[in-house]
Protein backbone atom coordinates (compact mmCIF):
# COMPACT_ATOMS: atom_id res chain seq x y z
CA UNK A 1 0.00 0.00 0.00
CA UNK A 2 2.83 2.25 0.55
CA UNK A 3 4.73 2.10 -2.54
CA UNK A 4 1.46 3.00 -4.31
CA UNK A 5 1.61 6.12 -2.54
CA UNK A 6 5.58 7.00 -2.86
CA UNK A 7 5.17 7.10 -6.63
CA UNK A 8 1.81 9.22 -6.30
CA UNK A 9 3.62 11.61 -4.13
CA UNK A 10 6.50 11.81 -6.21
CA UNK A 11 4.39 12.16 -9.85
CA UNK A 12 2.86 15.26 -7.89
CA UNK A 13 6.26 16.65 -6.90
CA UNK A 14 7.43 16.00 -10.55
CA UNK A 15 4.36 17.77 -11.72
CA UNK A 16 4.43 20.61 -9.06
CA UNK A 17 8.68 21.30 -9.83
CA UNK A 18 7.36 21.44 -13.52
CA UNK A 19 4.60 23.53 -13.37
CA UNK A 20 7.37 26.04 -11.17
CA UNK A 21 9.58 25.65 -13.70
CA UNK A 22 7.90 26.54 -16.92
CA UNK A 23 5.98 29.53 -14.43
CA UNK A 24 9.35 30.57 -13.78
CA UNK A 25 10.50 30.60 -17.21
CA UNK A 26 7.80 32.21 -18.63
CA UNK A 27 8.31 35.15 -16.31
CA UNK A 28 11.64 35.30 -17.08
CA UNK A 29 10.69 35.93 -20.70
CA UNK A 30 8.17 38.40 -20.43
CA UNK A 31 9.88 40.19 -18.16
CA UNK A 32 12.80 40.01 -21.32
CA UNK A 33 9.86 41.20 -23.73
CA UNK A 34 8.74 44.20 -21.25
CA UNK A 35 12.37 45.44 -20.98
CA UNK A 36 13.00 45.12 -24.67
CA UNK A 37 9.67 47.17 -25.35
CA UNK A 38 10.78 49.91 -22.27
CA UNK A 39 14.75 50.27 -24.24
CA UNK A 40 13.45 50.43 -26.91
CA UNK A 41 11.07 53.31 -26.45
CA UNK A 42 13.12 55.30 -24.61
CA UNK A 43 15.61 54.99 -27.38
CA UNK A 44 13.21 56.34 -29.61
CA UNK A 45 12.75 59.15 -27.70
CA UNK A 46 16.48 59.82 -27.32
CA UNK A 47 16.85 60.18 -30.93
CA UNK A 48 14.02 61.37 -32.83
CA UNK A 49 15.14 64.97 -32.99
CA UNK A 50 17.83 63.28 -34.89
CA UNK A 51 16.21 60.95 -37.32
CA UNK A 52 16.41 63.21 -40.16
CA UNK A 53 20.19 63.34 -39.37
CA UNK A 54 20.94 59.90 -39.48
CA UNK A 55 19.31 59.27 -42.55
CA UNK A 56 21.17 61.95 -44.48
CA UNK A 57 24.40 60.63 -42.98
CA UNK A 58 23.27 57.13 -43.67
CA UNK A 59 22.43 57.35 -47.56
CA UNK A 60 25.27 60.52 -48.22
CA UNK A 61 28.69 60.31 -46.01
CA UNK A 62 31.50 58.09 -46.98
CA UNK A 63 32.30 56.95 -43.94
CA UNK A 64 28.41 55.41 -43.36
CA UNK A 65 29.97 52.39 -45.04
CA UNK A 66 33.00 52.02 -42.55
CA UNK A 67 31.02 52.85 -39.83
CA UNK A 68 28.27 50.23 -40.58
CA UNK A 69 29.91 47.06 -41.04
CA UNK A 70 33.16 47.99 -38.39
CA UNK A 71 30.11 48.71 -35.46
CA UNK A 72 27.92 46.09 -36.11
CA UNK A 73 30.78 43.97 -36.34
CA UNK A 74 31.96 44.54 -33.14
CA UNK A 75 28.86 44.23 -31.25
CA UNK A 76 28.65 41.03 -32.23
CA UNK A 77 32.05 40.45 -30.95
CA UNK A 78 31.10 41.65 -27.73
CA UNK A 79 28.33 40.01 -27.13
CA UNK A 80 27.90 38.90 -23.21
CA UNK A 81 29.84 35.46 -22.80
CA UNK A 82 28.09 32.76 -21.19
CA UNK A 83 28.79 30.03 -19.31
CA UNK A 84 27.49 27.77 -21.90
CA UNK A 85 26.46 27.73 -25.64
CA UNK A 86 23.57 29.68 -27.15
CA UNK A 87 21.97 30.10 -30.41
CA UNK A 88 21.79 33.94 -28.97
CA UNK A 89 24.79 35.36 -30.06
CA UNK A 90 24.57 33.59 -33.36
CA UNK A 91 20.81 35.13 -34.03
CA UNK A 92 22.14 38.30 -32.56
CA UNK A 93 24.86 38.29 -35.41
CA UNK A 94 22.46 37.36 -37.95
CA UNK A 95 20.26 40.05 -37.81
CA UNK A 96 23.26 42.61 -36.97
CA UNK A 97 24.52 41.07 -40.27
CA UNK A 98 21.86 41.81 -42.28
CA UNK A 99 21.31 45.49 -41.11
CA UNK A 100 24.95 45.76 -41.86
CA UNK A 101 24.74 44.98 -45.42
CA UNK A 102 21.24 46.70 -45.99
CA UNK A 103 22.70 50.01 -44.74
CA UNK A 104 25.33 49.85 -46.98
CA UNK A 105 23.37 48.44 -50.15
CA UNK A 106 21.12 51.80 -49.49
CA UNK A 107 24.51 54.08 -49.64
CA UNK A 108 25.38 52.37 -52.56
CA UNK A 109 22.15 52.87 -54.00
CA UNK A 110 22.42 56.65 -53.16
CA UNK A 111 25.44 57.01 -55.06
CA UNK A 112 24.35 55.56 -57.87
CA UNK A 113 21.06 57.29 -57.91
CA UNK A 114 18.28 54.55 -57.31
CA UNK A 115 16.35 55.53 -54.78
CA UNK A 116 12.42 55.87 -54.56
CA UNK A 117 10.82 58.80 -53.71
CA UNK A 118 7.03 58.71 -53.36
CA UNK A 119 5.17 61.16 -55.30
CA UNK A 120 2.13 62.61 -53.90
CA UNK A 121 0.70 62.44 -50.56
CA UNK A 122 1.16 59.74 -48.54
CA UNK A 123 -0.41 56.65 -47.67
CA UNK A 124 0.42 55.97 -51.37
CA UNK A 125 -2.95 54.23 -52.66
CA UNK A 126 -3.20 50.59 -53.27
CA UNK A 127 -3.09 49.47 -56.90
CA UNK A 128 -5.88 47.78 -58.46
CA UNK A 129 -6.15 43.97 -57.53
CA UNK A 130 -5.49 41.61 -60.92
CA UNK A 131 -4.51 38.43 -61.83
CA UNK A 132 -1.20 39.98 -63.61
CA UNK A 133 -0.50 41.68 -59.91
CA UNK A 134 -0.99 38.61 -58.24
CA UNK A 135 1.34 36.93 -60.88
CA UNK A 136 3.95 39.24 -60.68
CA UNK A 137 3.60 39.36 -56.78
CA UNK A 138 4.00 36.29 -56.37
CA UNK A 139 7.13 35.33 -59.06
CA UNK A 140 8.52 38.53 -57.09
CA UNK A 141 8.31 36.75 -53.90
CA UNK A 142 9.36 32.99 -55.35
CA UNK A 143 12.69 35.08 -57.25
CA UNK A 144 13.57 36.67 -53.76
CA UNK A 145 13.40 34.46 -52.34
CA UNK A 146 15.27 31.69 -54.19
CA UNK A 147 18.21 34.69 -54.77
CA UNK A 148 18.63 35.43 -51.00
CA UNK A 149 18.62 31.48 -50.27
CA UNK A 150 20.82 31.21 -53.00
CA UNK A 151 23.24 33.94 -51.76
CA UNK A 152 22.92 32.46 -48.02
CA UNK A 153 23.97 29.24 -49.08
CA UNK A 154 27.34 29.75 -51.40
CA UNK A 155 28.47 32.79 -49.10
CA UNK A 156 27.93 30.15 -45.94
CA UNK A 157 29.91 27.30 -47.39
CA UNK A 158 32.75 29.92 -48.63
CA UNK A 159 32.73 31.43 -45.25
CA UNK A 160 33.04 28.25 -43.47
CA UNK A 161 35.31 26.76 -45.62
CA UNK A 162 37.82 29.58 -45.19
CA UNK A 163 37.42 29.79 -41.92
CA UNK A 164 38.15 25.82 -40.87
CA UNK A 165 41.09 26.23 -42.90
CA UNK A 166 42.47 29.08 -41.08
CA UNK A 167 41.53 27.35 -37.86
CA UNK A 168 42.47 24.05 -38.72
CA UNK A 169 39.35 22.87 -37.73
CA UNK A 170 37.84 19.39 -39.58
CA UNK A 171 35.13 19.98 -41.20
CA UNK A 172 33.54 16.52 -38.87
CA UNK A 173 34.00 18.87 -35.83
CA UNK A 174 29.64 18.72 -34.93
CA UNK A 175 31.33 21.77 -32.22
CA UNK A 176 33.31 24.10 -34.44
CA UNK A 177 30.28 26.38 -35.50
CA UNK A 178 29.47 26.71 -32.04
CA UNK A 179 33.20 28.65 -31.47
CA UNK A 180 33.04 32.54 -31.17
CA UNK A 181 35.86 32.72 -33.79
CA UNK A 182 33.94 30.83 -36.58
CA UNK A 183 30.68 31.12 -35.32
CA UNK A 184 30.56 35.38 -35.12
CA UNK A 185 32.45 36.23 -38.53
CA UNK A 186 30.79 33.22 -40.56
CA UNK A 187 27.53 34.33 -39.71
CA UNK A 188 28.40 38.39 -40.12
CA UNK A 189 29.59 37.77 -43.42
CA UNK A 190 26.71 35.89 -44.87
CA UNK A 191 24.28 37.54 -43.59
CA UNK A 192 25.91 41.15 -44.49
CA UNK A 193 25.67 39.46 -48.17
CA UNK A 194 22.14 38.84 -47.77
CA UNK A 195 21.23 42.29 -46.68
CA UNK A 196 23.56 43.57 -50.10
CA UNK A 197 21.36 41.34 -52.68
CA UNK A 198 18.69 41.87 -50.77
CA UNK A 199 19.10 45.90 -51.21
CA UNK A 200 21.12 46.59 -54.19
CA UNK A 201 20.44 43.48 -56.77
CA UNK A 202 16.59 41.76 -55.78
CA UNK A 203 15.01 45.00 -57.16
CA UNK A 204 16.94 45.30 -60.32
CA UNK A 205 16.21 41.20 -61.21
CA UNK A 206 12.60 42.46 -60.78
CA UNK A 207 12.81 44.78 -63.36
CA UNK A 208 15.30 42.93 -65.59
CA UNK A 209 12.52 39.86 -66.00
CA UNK A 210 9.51 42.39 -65.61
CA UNK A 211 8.17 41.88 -62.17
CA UNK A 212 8.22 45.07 -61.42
């Protein structure tokens, strides 16, 4: 009768160290989300008088390049070491990646004199809804797509490869990816490709097939 009763009392202490668990998790990441939201709104009140300012800068100085890539570079350097691995850091350098390489595909576009400039008051009206504007939306969305895949995936393996040889890492090694050294710059590099075909070349394939 008693055993019975040990394994009911520890299912329930399972289930109750669970349940406290995943409570304490979950409050862990909203409290995450609600400091995220709170830095990030005071940051937008910091620098909206300056908005207009960074954007010029952005699209016209010659150093927006330089200063791009060499400070989102180094945040992801410096990201906060832990005692263990992470997928953070790596999804921390893919996105800085990507905003890397579109702010300096919309410099290069600024130089060269593509940009878009809305004409008329804004919101800009929707166009008419046809089977041609479906089409073309949707080969727009199936060539972007299969471009940026396309870019991720050559620009990954050359990044990798170049990087295990300078390491002399095996390519077998299930843990080398997972090292700051390969991990951080492998990362950085593709996705800073990305964000340049995503910026300077997608739009041009558009019109060069007639999507757009």
């Amino acid at each position: 009768m008693l055993e019975p009763m040990i394994l009911i009392n520890k299912h329930l202490t399972n289930d109750t160290t669970s349940s406290h668990i995943l409570t304490k998790c979950s409050l862990l990441c909203f409290q995450d989300v609600v400091c995220g939201v709170l830095i990030t709104a005071v940051l937008i009140l910091l620098t909206y008088p300056y908005w207009e300012s960074f954007d010029s800068f952005q699209l016209t100085s010659p150093l927006s390049p330089i200063i791009a890539l060499s400070l989102l570079l180094f945040l992801s350097y410096t990201y906060p070491e832990l005692d263990y691995y992470s997928t953070t850091r790596g999804d921390t350098t893919t996105i800085l990646g990507v905003c890397a390489g579109c702010s300096v595909g919309y410099w290069v576009n600024a130089q060269l004199g593509h940009t878009f400039e809305p004409q008329g008051l804004l919101p800009v009206p929707l166009p008419t809804l046809t089977a041609l504007s479906v089409a073309r939306s949707a080969g727009r969305s199936l060539v972007g797509v299969a471009t940026l895949v396309g870019t991720r995936q050559i620009v990954k393996k050359l990044s990798l490869d170049l990087l295990y040889s300078w390491y002399n890492v095996l390519k077998t090694d299930p843990n080398a990816r997972r090292r700051k050294e390969i991990e951080v710059p492998s990362k950085f590099v593709t996705y800073t490709a990305v964000g340049l075909v995503n910026s300077i070349l997608v739009n041009r394939l558009f019109v060069l097939v007639g999507l757009l």
